[in-house]
N, C-alpha and C. Protein backbone atom coordinates (compact mmCIF):
# COMPACT_ATOMS: atom_id res chain seq x y z
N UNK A 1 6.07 11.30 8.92
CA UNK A 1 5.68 11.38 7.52
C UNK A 1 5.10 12.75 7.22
N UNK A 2 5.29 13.27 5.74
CA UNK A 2 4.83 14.10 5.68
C UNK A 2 3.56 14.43 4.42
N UNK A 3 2.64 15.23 4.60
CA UNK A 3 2.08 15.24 3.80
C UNK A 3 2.38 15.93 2.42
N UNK A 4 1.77 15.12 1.44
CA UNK A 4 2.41 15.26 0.03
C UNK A 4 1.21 16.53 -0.52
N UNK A 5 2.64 17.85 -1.13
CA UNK A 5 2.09 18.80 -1.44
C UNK A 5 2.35 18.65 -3.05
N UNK A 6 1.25 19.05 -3.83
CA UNK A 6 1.01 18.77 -5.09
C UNK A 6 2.13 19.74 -5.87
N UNK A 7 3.42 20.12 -6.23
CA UNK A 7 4.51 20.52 -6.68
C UNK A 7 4.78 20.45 -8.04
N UNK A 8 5.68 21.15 -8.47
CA UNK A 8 6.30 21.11 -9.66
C UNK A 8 7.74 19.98 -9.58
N UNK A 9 7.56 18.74 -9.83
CA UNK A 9 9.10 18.16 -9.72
C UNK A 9 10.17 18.52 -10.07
N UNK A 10 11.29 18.92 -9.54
CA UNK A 10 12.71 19.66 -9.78
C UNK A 10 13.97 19.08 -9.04
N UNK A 11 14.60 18.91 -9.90
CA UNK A 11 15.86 18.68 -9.15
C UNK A 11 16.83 19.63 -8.56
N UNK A 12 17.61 19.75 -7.51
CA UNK A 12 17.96 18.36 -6.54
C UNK A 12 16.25 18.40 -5.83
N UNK A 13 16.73 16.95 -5.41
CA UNK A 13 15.65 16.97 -4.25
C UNK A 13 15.82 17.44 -3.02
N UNK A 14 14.93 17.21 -1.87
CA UNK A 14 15.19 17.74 -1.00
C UNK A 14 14.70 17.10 0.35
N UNK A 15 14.18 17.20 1.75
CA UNK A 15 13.41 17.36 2.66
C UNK A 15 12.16 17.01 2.01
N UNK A 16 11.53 18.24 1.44
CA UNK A 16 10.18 17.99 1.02
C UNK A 16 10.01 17.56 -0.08
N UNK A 17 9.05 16.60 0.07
CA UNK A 17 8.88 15.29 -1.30
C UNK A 17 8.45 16.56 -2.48
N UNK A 18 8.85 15.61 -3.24
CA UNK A 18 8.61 16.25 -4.56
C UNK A 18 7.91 15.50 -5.97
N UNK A 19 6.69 16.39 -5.66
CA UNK A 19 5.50 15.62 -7.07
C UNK A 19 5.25 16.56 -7.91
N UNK A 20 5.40 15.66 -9.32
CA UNK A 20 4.99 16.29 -10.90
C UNK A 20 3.60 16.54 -10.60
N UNK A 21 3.40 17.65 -11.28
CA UNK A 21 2.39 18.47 -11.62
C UNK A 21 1.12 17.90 -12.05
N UNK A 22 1.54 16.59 -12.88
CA UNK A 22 0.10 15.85 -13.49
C UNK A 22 -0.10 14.73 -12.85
N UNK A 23 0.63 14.60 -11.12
CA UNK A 23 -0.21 13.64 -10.81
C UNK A 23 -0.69 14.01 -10.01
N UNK A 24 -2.08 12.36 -9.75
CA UNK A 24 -3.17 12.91 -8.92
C UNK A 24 -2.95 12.30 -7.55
N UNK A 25 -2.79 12.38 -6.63
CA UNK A 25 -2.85 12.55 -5.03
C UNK A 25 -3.71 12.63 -4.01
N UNK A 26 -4.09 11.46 -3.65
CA UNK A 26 -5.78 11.39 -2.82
C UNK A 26 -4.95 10.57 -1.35
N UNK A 27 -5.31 11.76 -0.33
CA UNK A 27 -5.05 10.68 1.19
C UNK A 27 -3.69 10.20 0.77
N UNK A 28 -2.52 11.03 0.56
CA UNK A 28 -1.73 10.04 0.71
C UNK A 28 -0.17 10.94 1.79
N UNK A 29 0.63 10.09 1.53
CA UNK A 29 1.74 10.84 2.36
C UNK A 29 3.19 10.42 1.87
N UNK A 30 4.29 11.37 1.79
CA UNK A 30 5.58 11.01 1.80
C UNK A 30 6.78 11.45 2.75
N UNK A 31 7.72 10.65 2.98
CA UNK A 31 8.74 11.20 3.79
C UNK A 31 9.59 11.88 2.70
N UNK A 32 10.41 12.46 3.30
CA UNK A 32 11.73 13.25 3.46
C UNK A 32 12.82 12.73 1.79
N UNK A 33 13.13 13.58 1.07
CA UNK A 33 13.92 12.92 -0.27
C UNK A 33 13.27 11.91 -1.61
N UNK A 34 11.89 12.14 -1.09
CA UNK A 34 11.23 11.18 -2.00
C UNK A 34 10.50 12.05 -3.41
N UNK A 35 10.23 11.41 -4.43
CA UNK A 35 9.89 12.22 -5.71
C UNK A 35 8.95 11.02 -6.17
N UNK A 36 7.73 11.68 -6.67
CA UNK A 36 6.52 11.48 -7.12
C UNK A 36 6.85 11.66 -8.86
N UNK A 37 6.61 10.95 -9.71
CA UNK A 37 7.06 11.15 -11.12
C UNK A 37 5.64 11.78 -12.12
N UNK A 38 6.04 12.04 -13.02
CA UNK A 38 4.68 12.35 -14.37
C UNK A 38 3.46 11.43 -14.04
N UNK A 39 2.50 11.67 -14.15
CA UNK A 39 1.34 11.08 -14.65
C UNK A 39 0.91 9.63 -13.24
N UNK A 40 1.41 9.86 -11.83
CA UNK A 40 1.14 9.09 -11.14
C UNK A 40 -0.38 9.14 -10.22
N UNK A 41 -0.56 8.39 -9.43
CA UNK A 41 -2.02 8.10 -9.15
C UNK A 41 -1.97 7.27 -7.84
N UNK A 42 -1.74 7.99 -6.82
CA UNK A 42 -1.72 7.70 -5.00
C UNK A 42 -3.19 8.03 -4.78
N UNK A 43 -3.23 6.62 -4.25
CA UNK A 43 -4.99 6.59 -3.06
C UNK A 43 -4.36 6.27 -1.86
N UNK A 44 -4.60 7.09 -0.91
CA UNK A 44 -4.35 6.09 0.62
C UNK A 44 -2.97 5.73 1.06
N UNK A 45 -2.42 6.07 0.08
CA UNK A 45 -0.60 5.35 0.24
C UNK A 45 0.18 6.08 0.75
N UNK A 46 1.00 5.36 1.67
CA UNK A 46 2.08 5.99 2.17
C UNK A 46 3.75 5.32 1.85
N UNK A 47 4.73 6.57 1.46
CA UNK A 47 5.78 6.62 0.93
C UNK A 47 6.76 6.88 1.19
N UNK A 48 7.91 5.97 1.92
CA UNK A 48 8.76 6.32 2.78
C UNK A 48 10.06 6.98 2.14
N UNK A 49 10.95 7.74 3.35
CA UNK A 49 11.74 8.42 2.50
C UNK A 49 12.74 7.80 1.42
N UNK A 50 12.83 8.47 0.49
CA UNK A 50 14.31 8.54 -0.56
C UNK A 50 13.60 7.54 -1.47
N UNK A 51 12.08 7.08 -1.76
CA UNK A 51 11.71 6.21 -2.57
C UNK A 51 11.17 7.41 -3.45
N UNK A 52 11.36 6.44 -4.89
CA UNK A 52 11.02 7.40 -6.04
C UNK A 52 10.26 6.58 -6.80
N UNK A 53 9.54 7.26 -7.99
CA UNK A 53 8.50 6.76 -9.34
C UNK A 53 8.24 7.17 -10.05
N UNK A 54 8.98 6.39 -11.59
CA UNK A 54 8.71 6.87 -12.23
C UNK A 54 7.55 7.32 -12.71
N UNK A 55 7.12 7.28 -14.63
CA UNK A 55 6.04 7.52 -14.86
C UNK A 55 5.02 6.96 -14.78
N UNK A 56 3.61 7.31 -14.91
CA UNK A 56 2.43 6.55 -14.86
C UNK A 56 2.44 5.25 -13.97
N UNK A 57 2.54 5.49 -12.71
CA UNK A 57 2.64 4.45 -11.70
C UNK A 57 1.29 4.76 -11.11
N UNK A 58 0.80 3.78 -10.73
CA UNK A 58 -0.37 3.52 -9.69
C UNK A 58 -0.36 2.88 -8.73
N UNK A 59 -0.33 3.44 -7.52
CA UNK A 59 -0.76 2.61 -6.00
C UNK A 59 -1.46 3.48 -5.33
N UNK A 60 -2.34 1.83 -4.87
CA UNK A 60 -3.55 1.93 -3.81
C UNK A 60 -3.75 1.19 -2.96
N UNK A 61 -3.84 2.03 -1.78
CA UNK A 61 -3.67 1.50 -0.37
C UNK A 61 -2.56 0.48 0.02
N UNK A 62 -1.54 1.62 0.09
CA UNK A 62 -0.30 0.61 0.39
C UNK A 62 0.92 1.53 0.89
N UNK A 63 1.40 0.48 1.59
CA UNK A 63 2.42 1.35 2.90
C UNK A 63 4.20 0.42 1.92
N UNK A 64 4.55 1.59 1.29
CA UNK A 64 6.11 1.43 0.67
C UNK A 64 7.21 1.84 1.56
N UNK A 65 8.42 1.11 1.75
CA UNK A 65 9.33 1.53 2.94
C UNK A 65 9.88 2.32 1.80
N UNK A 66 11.34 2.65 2.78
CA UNK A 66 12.40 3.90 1.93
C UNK A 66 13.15 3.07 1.09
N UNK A 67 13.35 3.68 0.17
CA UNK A 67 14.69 4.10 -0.73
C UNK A 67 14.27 2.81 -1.94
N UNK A 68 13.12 2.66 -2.00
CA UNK A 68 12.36 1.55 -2.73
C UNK A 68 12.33 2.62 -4.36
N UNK A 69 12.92 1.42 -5.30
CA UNK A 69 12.59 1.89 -6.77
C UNK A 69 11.68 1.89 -7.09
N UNK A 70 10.92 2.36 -7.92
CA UNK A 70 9.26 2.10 -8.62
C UNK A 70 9.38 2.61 -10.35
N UNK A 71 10.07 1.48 -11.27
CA UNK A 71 9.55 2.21 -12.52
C UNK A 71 8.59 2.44 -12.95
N UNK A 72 8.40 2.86 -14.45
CA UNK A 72 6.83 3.50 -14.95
C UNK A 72 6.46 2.01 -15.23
N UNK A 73 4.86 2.63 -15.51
CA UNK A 73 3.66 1.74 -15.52
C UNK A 73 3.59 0.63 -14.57
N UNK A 74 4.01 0.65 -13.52
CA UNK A 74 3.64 0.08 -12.42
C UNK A 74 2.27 0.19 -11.67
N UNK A 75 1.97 -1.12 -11.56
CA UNK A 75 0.46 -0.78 -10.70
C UNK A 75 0.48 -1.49 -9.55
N UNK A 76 0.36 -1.32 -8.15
CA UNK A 76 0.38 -1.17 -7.36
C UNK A 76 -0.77 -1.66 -6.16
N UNK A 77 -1.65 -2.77 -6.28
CA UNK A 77 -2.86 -3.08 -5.30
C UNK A 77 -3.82 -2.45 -6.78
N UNK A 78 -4.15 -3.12 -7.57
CA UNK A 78 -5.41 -2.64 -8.93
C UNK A 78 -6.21 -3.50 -8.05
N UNK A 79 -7.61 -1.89 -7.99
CA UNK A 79 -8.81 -2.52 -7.07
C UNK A 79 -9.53 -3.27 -7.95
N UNK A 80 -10.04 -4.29 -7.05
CA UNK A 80 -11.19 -5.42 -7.31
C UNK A 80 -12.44 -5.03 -7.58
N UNK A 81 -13.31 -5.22 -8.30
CA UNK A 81 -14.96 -4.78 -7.96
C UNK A 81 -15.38 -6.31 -7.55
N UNK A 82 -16.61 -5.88 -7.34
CA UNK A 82 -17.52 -7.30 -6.35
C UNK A 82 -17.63 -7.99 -7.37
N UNK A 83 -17.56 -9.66 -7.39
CA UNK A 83 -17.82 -10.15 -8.90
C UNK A 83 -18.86 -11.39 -8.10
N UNK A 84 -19.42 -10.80 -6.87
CA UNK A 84 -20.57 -11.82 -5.89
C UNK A 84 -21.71 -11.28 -6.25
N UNK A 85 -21.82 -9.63 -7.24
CA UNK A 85 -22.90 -9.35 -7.94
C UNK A 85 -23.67 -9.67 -9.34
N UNK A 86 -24.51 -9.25 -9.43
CA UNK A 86 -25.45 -9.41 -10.23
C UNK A 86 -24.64 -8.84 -11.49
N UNK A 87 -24.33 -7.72 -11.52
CA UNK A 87 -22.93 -6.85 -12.15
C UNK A 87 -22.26 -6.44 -11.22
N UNK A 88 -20.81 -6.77 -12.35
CA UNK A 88 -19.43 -6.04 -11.69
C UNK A 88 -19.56 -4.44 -11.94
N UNK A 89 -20.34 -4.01 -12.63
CA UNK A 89 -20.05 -2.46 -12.78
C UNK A 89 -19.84 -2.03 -11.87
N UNK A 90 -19.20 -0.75 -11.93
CA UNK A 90 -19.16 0.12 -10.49
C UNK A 90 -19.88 0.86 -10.50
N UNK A 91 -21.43 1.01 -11.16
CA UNK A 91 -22.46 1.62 -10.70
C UNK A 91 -23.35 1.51 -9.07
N UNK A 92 -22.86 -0.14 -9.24
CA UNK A 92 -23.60 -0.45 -7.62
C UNK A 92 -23.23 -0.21 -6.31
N UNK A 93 -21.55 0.49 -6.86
CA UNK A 93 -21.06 1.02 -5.53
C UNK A 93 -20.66 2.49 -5.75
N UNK A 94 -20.56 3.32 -6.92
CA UNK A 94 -20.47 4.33 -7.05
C UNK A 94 -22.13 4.72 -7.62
N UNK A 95 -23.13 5.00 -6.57
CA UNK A 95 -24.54 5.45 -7.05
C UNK A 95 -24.48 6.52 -7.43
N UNK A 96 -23.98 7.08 -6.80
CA UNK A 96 -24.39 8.54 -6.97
C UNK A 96 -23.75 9.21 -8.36
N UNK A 97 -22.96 8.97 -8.82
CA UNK A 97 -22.89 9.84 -10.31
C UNK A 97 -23.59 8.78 -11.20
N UNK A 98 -24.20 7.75 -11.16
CA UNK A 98 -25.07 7.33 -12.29
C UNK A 98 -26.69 7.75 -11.20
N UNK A 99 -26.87 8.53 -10.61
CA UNK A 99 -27.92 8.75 -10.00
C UNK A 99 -29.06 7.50 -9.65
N UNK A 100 -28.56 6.14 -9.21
CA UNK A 100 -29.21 5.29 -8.42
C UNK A 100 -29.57 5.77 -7.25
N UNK A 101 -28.62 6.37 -6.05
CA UNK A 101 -28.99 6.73 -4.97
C UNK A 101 -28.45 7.85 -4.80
N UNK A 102 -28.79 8.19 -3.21
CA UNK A 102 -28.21 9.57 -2.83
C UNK A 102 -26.96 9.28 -2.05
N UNK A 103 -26.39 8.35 -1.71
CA UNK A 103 -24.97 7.79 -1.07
C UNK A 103 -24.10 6.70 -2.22
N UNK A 104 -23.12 6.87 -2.09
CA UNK A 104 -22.56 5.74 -2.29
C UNK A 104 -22.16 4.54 -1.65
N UNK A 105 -21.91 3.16 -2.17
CA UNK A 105 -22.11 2.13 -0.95
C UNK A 105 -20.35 1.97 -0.31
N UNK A 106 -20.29 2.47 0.58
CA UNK A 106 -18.95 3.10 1.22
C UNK A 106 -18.30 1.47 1.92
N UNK A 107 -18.99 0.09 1.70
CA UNK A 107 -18.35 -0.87 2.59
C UNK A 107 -17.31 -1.32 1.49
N UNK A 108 -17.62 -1.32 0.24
CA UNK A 108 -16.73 -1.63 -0.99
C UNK A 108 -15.58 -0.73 -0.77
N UNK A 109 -15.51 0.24 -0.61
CA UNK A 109 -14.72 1.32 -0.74
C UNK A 109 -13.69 0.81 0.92
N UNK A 110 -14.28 0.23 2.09
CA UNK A 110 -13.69 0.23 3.20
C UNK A 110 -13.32 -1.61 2.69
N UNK A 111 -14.20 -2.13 2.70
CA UNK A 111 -13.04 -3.84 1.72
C UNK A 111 -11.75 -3.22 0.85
N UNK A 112 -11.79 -2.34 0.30
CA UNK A 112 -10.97 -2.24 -0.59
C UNK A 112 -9.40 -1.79 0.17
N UNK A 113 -9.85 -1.03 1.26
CA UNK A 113 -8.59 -0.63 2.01
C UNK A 113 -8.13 -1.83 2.36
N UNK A 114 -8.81 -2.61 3.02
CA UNK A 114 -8.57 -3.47 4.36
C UNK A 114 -7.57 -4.41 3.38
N UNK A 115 -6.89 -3.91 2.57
CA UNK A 115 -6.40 -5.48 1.43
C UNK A 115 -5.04 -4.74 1.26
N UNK A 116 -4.63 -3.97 2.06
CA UNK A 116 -3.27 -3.04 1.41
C UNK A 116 -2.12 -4.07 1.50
N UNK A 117 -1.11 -3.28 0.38
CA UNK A 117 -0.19 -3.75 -0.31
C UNK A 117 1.17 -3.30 1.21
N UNK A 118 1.96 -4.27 1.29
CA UNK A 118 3.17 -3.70 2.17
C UNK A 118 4.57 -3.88 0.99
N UNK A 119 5.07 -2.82 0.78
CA UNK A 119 6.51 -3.01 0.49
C UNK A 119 7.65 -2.59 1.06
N UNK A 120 8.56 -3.55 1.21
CA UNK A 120 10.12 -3.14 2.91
C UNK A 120 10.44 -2.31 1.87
N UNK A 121 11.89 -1.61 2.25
CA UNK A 121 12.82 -1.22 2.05
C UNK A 121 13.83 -1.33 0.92
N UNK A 122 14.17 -0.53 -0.01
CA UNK A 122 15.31 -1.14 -0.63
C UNK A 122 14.73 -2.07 -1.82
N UNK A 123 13.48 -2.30 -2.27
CA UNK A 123 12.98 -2.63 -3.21
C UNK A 123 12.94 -1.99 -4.77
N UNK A 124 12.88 -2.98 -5.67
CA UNK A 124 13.15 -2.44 -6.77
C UNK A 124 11.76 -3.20 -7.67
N UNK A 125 11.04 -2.47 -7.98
CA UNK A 125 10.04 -2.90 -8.98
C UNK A 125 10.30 -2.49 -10.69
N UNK A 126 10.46 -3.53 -11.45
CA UNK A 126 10.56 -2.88 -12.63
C UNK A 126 9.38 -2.67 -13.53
N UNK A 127 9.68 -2.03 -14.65
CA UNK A 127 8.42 -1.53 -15.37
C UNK A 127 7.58 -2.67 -15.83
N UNK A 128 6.36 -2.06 -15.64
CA UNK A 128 5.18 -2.82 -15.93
C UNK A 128 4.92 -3.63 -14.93
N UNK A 129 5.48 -3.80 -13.85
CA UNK A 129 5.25 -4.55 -13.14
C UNK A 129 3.32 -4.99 -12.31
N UNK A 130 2.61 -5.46 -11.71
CA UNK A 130 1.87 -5.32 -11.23
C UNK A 130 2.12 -6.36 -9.63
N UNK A 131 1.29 -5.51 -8.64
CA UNK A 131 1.18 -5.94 -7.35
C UNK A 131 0.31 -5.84 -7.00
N UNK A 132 -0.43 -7.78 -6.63
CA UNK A 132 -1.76 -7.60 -6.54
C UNK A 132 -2.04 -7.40 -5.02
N UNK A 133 -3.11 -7.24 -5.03
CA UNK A 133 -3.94 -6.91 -3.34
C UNK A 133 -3.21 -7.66 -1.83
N UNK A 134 -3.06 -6.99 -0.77
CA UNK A 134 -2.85 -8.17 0.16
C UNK A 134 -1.11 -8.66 0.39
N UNK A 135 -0.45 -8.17 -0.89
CA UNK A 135 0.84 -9.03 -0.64
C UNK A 135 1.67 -8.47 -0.18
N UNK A 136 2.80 -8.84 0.72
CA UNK A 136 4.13 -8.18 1.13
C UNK A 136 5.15 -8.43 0.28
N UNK A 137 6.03 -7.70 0.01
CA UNK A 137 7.24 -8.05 -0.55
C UNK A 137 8.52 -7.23 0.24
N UNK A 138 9.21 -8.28 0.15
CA UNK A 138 10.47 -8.02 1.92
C UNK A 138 11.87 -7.14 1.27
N UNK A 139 12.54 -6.60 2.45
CA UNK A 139 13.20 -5.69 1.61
C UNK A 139 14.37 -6.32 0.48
N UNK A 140 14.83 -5.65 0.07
CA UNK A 140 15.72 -5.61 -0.80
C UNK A 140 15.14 -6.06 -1.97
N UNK A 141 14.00 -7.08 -2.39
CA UNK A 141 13.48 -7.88 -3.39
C UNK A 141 13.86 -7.09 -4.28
N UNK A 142 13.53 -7.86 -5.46
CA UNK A 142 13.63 -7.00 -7.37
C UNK A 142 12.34 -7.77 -7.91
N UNK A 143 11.66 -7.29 -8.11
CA UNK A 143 10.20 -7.58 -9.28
C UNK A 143 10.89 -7.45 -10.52
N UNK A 144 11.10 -8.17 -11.39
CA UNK A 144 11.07 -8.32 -13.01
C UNK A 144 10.18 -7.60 -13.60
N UNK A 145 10.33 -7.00 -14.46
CA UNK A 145 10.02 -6.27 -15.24
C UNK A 145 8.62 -7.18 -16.17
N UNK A 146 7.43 -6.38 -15.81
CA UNK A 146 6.22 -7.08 -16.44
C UNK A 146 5.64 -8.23 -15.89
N UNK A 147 6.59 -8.57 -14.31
CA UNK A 147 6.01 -9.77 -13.36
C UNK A 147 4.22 -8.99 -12.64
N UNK A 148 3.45 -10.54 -12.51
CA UNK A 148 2.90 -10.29 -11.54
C UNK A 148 2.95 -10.81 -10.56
N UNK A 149 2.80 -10.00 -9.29
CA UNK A 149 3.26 -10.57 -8.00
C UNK A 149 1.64 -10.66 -7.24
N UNK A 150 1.63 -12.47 -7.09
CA UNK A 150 -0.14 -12.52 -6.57
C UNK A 150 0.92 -13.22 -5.10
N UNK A 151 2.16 -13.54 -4.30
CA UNK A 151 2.48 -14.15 -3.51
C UNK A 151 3.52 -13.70 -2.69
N UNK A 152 3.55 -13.48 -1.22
CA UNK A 152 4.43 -12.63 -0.42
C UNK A 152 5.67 -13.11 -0.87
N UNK A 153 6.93 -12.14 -1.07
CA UNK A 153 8.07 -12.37 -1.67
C UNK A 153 8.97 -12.17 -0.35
N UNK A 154 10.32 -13.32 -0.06
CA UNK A 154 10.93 -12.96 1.14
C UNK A 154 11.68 -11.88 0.36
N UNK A 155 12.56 -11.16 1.66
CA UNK A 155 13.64 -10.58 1.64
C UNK A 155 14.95 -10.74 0.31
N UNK A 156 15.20 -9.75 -0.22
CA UNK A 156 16.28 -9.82 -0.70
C UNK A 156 16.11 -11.20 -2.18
N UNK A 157 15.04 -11.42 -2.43
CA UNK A 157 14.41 -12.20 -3.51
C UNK A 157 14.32 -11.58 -4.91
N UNK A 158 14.79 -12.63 -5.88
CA UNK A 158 14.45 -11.98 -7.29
C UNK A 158 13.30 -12.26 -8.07
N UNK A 159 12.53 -12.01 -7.90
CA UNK A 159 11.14 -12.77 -8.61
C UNK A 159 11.20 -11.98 -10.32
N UNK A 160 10.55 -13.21 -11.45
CA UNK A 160 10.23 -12.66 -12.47
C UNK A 160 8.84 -13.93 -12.87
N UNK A 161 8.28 -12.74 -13.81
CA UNK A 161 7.41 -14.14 -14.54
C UNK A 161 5.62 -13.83 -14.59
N UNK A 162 4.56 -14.74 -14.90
CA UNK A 162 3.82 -14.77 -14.73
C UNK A 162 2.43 -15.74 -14.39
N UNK A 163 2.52 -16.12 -12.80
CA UNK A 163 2.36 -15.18 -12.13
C UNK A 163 4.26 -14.87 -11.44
N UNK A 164 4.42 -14.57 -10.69
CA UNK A 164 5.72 -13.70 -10.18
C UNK A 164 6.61 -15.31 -9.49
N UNK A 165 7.61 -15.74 -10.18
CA UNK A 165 8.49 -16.83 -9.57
C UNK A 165 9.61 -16.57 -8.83
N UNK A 166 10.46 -16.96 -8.01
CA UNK A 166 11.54 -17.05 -7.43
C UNK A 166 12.24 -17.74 -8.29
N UNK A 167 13.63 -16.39 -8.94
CA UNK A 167 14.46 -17.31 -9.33
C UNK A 167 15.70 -16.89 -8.61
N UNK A 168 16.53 -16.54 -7.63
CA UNK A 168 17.71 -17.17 -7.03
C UNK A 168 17.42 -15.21 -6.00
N UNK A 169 18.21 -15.85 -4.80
CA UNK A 169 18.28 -14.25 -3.70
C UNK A 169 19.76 -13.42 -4.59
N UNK A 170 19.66 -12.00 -4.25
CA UNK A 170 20.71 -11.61 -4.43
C UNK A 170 21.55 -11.68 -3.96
N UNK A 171 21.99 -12.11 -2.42
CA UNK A 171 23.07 -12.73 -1.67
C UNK A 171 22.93 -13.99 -1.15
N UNK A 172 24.02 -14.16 -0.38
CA UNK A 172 23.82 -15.62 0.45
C UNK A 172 22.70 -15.58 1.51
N UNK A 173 22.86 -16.14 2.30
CA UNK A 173 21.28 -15.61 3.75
C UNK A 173 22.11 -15.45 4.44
N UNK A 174 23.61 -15.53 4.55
CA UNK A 174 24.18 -14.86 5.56
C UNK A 174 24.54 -13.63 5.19
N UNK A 175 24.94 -12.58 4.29
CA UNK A 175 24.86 -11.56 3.84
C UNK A 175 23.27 -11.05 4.27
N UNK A 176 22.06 -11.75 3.58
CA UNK A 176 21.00 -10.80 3.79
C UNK A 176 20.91 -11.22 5.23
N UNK A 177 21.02 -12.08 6.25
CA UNK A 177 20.66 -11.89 7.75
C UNK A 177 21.67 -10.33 8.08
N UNK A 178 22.77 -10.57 7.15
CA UNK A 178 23.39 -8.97 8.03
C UNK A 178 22.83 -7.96 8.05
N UNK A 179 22.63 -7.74 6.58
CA UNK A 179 22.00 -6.60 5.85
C UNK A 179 20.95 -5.88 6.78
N UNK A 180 19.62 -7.12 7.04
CA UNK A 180 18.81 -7.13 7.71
C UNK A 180 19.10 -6.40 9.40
N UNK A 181 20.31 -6.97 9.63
CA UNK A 181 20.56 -6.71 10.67
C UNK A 181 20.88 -5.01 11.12
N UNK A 182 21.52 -4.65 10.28
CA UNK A 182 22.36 -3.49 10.19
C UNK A 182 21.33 -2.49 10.13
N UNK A 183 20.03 -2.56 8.81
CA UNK A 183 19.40 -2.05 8.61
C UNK A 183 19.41 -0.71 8.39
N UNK A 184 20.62 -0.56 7.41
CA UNK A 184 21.26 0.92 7.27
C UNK A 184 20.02 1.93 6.63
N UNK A 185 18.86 1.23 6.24
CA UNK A 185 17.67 2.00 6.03
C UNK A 185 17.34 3.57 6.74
N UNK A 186 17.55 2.84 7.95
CA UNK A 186 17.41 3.20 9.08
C UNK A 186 17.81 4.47 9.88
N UNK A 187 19.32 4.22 9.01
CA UNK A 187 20.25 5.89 9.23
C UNK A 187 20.17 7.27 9.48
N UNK A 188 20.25 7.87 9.79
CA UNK A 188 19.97 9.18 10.01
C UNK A 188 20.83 9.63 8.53
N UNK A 189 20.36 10.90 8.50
CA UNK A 189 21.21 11.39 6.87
C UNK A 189 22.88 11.36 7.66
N UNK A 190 23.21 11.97 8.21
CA UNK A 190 24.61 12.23 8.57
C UNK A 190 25.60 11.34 8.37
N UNK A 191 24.95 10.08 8.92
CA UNK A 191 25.63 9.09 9.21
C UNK A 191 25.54 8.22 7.69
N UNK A 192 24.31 8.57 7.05
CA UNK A 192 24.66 8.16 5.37
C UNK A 192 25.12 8.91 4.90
N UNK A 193 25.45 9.85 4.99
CA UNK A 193 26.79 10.44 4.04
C UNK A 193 27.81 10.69 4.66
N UNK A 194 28.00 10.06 5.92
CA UNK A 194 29.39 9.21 6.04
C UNK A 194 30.04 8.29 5.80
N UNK A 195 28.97 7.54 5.33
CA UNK A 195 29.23 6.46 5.20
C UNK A 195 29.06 5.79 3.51
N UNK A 196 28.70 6.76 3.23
CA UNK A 196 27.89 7.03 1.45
C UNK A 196 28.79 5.99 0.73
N UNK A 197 30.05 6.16 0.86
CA UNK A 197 30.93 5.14 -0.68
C UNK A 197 31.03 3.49 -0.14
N UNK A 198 30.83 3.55 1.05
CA UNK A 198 31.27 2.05 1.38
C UNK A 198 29.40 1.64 0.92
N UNK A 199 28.51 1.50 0.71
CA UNK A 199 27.40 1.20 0.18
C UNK A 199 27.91 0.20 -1.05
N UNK A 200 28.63 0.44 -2.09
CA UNK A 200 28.96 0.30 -2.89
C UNK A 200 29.71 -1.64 -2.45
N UNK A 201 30.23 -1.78 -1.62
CA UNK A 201 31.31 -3.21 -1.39
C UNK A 201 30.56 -3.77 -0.20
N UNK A 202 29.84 -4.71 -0.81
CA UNK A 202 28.60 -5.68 0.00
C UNK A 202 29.43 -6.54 1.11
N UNK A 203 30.47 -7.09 0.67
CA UNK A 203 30.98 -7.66 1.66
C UNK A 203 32.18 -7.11 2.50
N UNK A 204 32.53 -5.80 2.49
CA UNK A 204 33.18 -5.01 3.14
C UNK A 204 32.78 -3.99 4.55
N UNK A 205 31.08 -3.80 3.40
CA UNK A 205 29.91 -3.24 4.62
C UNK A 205 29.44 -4.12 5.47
N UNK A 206 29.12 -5.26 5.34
CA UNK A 206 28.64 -5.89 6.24
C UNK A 206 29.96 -6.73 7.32
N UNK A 207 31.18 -6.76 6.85
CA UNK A 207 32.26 -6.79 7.62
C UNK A 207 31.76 -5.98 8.87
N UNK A 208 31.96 -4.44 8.02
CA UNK A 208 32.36 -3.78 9.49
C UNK A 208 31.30 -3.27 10.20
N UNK A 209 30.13 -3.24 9.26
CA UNK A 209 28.89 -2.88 10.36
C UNK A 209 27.57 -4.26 11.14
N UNK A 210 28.64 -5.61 10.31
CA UNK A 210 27.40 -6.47 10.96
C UNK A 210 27.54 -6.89 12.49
């Protein structure tokens, strides 16, 4: 993985990830072909190659495989505050800029990691979507557009709704056991752009590479 250098986004892409100018970037990382969009907001996250996002997306603390879609206004693990307090404000864990103390209370901040988001491979989130704390969603899935997802989604699943439902896989389970199998994710570039047009005929690819 590599670390994400704060860039001007331009096309083509390349090797080195590529992030718009107005977003903000804390602790985070991307592989190889991946693009960071307008107005995004990485804590902690890591971003595997050839995955992209659009605008105003937010994720925190969460490990995304490759070649995963992300439209705009997506949010991504939206942190929790303590609601076991007296107040939810985030004064009681951010002291120090309302000048309560001279630290801030750093175990909120380490709960908050410990809850990360996993997304496989080959995922497609549509806009508006939200992904709450804690959940996996397996590769290939599609999030509906404006779903929330509070429940681990298998493989190759279409969820829409609210909260986030299963309504039918995109293949049979013998197609996605291939898929799975093959795990053309996986590829080295060479061998995906040898293989680049047959992507296209689901049951032709998994013929000859399952």
């Amino acid at each position: 993985m590599k670390h994400i250098h704060q860039t001007h986004s331009s096309m083509p892409l390349s090797y080195e990830p590529a992030v718009h100018a107005s977003s903000h970037i804390l602790n985070s990382y991307a592989d190889e072909w991946t693009s960071i969009g307008p107005n995004n907001n990485l804590i902690d996250s890591r971003i595997g190659a050839y995955t992209y996002t659009m605008d105003d997306v937010t994720i925190n603390y969460a490990e995304v495989g490759k070649f995963t879609s992300i439209a705009s206004h997506v949010c991504i693990n939206p942190v929790d505050h303590p609601m076991d307090r007296v107040t939810q404000h985030h004064m009681t864990y951010r002291c120090v800029a309302f000048g309560f103390a001279a630290t801030d209370d750093a175990d909120i901040f380490e709960w908050r990691k410990g809850n990360r988001v996993t997304i496989g491979h080959d995922v497609w989130i549509g806009h508006g979507a939200i992904v709450m704390k804690g959940v996996h969603i397996g590769t290939g899935a599609v999030v509906g557009s404006g779903a929330i997802v509070t429940k681990d989604i298998e493989p190759y699943t279409i969820v829409v709704g609210v909260p986030a439902r299963p309504i039918k896989k995109r293949f049979s389970q013998d197609i996605i056991d291939a898929l799975l199998q093959i795990a053309w994710w996986d590829w080295p570039r060479d061998l995906l752009e040898e293989r680049f047009f047959e992507l296209n005929d689901v049951a032709g690819f998994v013929k000859k590479y399952g």
